[in-house]
Protein backbone atom coordinates (compact mmCIF):
# COMPACT_ATOMS: atom_id res chain seq x y z
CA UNK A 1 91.19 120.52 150.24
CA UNK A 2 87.89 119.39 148.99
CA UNK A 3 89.10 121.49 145.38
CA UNK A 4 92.33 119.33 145.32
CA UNK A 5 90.61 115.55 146.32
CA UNK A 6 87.82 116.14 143.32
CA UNK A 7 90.81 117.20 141.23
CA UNK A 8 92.60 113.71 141.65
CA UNK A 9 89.37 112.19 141.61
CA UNK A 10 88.97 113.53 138.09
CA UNK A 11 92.69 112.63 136.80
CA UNK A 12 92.00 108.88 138.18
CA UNK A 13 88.52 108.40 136.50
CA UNK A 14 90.47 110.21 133.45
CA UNK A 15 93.09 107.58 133.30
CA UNK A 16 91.09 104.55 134.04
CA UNK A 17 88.53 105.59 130.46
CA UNK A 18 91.66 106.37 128.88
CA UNK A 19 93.17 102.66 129.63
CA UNK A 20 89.77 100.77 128.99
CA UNK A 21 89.28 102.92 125.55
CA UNK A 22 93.12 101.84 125.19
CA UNK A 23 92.20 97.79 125.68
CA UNK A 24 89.17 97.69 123.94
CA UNK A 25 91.04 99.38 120.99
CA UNK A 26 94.29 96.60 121.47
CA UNK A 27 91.72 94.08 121.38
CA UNK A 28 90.29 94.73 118.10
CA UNK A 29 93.64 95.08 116.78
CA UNK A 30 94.53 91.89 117.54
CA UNK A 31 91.02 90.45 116.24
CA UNK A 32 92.02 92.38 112.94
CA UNK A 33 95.50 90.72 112.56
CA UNK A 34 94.14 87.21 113.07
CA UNK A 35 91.70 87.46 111.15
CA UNK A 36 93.99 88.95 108.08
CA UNK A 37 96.17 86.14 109.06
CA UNK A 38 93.83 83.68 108.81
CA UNK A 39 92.43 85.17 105.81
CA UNK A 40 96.41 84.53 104.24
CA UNK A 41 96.65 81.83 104.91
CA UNK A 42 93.38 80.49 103.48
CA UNK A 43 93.60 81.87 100.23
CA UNK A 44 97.13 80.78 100.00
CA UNK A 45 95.89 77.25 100.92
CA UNK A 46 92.86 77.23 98.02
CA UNK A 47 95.28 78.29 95.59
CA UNK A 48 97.67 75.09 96.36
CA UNK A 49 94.17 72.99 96.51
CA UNK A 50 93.37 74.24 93.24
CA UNK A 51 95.99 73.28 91.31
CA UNK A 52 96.46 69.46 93.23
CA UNK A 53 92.82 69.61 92.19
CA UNK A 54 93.45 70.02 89.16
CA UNK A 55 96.33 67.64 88.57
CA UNK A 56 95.08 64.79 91.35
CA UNK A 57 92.44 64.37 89.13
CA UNK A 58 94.04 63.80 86.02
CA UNK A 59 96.35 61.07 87.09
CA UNK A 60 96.70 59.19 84.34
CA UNK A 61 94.74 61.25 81.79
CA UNK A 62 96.68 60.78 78.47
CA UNK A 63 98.58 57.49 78.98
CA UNK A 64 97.88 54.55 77.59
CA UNK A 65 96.15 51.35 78.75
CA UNK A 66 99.62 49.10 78.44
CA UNK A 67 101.16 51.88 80.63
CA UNK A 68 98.39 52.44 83.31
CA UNK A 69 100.38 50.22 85.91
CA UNK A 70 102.88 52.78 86.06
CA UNK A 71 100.86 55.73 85.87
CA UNK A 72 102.22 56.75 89.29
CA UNK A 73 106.26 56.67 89.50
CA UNK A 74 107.08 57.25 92.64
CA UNK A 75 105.76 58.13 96.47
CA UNK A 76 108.13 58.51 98.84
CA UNK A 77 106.81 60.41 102.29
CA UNK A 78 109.99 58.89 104.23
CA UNK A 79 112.67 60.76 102.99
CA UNK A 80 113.75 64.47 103.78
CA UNK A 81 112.13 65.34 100.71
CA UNK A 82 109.27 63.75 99.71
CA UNK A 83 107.58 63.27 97.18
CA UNK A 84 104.66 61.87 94.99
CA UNK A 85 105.19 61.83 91.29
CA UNK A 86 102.93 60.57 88.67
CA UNK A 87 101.70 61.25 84.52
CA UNK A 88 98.71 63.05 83.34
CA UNK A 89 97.58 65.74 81.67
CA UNK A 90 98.94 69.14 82.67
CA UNK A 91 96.63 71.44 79.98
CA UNK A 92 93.26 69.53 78.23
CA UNK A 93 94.39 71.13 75.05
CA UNK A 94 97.37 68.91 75.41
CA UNK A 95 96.87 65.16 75.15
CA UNK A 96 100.37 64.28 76.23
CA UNK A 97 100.98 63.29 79.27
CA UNK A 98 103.91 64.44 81.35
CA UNK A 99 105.84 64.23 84.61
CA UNK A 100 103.64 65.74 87.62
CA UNK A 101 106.32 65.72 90.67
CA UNK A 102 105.45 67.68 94.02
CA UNK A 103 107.79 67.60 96.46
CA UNK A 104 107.76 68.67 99.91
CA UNK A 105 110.70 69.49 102.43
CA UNK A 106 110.73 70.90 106.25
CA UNK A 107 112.05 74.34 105.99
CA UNK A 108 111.04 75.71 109.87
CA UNK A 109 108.98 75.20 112.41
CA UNK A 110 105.87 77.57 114.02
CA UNK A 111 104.48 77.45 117.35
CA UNK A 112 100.98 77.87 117.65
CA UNK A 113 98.62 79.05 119.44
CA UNK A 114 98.35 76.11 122.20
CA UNK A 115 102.20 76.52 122.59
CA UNK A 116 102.33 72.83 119.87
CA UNK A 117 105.78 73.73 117.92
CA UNK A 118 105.09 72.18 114.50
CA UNK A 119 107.52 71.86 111.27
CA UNK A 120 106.73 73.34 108.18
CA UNK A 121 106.96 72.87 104.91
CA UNK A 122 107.30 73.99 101.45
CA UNK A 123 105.81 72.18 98.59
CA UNK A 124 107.00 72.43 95.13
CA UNK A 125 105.45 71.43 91.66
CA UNK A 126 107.36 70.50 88.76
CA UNK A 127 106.04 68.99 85.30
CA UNK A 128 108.99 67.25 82.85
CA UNK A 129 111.73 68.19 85.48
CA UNK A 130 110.74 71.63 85.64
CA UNK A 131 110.06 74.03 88.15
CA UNK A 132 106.54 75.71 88.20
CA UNK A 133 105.14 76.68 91.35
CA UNK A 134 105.40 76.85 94.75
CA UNK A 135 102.73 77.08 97.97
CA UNK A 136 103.58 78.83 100.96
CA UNK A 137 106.20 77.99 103.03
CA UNK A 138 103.71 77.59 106.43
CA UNK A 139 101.87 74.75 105.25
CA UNK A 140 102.34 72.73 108.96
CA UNK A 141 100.67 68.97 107.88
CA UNK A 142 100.82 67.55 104.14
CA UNK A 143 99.82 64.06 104.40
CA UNK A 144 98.67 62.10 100.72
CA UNK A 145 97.25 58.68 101.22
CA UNK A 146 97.24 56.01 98.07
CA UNK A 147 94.50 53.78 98.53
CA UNK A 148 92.87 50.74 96.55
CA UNK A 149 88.94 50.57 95.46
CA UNK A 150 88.03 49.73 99.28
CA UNK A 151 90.04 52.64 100.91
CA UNK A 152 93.11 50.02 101.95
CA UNK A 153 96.43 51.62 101.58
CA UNK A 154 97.88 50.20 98.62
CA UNK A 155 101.94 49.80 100.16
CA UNK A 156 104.38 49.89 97.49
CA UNK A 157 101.69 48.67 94.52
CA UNK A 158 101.06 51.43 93.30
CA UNK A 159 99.01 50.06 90.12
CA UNK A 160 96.43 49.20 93.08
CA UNK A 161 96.20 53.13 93.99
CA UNK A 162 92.16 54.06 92.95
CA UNK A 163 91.81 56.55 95.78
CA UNK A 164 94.15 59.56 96.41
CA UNK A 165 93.24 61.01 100.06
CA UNK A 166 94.57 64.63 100.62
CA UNK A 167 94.98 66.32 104.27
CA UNK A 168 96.73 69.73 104.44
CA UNK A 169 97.00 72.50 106.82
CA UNK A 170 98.83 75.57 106.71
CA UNK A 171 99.17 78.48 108.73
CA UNK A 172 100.05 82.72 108.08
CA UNK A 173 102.67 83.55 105.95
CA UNK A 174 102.36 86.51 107.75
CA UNK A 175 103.53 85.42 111.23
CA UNK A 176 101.50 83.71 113.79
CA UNK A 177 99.59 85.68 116.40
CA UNK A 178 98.32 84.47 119.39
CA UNK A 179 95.04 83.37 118.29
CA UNK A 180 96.18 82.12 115.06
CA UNK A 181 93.97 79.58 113.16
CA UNK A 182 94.95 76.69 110.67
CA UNK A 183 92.94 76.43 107.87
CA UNK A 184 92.41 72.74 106.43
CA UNK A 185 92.22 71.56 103.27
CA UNK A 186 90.72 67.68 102.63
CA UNK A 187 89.80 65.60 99.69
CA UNK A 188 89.87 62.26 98.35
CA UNK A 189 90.30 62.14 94.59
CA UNK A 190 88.93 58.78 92.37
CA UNK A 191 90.90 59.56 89.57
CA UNK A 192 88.70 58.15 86.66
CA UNK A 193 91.90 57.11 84.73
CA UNK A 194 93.11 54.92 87.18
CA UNK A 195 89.98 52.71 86.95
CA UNK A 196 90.38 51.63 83.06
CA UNK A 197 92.80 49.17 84.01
C-alpha cells in the first residue's frame, strides 16, 4: 500500500513540474511575440517618420516667393479620406517642386490591449498624382496640426501655417497580442521655407 501511495505521490509531483515548466515556457512565448510585435510595428512606424521627415521639412522648398501663400493646397482631416497636400522638393538634386499628397482612410479597427477598439488607418503618399508608397495599415492615431509662428492653429489660412505638429501611433501588422504596445511617433516641423514670406 505504502509502494502504491509513493507511486501516485511521484506521478502528482511529476505532473505539477511538468505544468509549471509548461507556464513558464507559455510565458516567454508570449513575451517573445510582443516583443516581435512591437518590434514591427516600430520599424514600420520610423520608416513612415522618415519619409514625412523628409518631405514635412521641405514644404515649400523650390517654389517661389510670389507662390509661397499657396505652398500648401489643401488639408482636409474631415472627410473619409483625408488628406494634407502641399509643394516641395521631393529629391535635392531636383529643384522643382511638385505635388506632395498623403492621404489617409479607416480601413479596420484593432482592439487593444485595455479592451479600447480603435480604427485604423492606411496612409498613402503620392507626388504629381502618383502613387509611391504606403505605411502600414495598423497605424491607430494620425493627427497633423497646422499652426502659425505662436503655435495657434492657423483654420483655413493656410499661408499662416509656420509650424507642422505630427502625432502618430501604430500598432503590429502582425496581429495584436494581449500585451501589445503602440509605438508613437511625434514631431513638430518649422519648415524654413515657409518663413521667407
Amino acid at each position: 500500500m505504502q509502494f502504491l501511495i509513493d507511486h501516485i505521490t511521484s506521478i502528482v509531483i511529476g505532473a505539477v513540474l511538468i505544468l509549471i515548466v509548461a507556464g513558464v515556457q507559455l510565458r516567454g512565448q508570449n513575451s517573445s511575440v510582443d516583443a516581435t510585435q512591437y518590434s514591427a510595428a516600430k520599424t514600420r512606424l520610423l520608416d513612415l517618420a522618415q519619409m514625412m521627415e523628409r518631405d514635412f521639412s521641405n514644404i515649400g522648398a523650390g517654389v517661389s516667393t510670389a507662390a509661397m501663400a499657396s505652398a500648401i493646397q489643401t488639408f482636409d482631416t474631415l472627410s473619409s479620406t483625408r488628406v494634407f497636400a502641399f509643394y516641395g522638393r521631393v529629391d535635392q538634386a531636383d529643384p522643382d517642386s511638385h505635388l506632395i499628397r498623403y492621404e489617409w482612410v479607416p480601413t479596420d479597427s484593432v482592439t487593444l490591449k485595455n479592451s479600447q477598439v480603435v480604427t485604423t488607418y492606411q496612409i498613402t503618399r503620392l507626388v504629381d498624382g502618383a502613387y509611391t508608397a504606403s505605411s502600414l495599415p495598423t497605424v491607430t492615431r494620425v493627427r497633423i496640426d497646422l499652426m502659425d509662428a505662436d503655435s495657434n492653429a492657423v483654420g483655413g489660412m493656410y499661408s499662416n501655417t509656420r509650424l507642422v505638429s505630427v502625432d502618430i501611433t501604430a500598432v503590429s501588422p502582425l496581429g495584436v497580442g494581449d500585451e501589445i504596445e503602440q509605438p508613437r511617433w511625434q514631431r513638430i516641423f518649422r519648415p524654413a521655407n515657409l518663413t521667407r514670406f
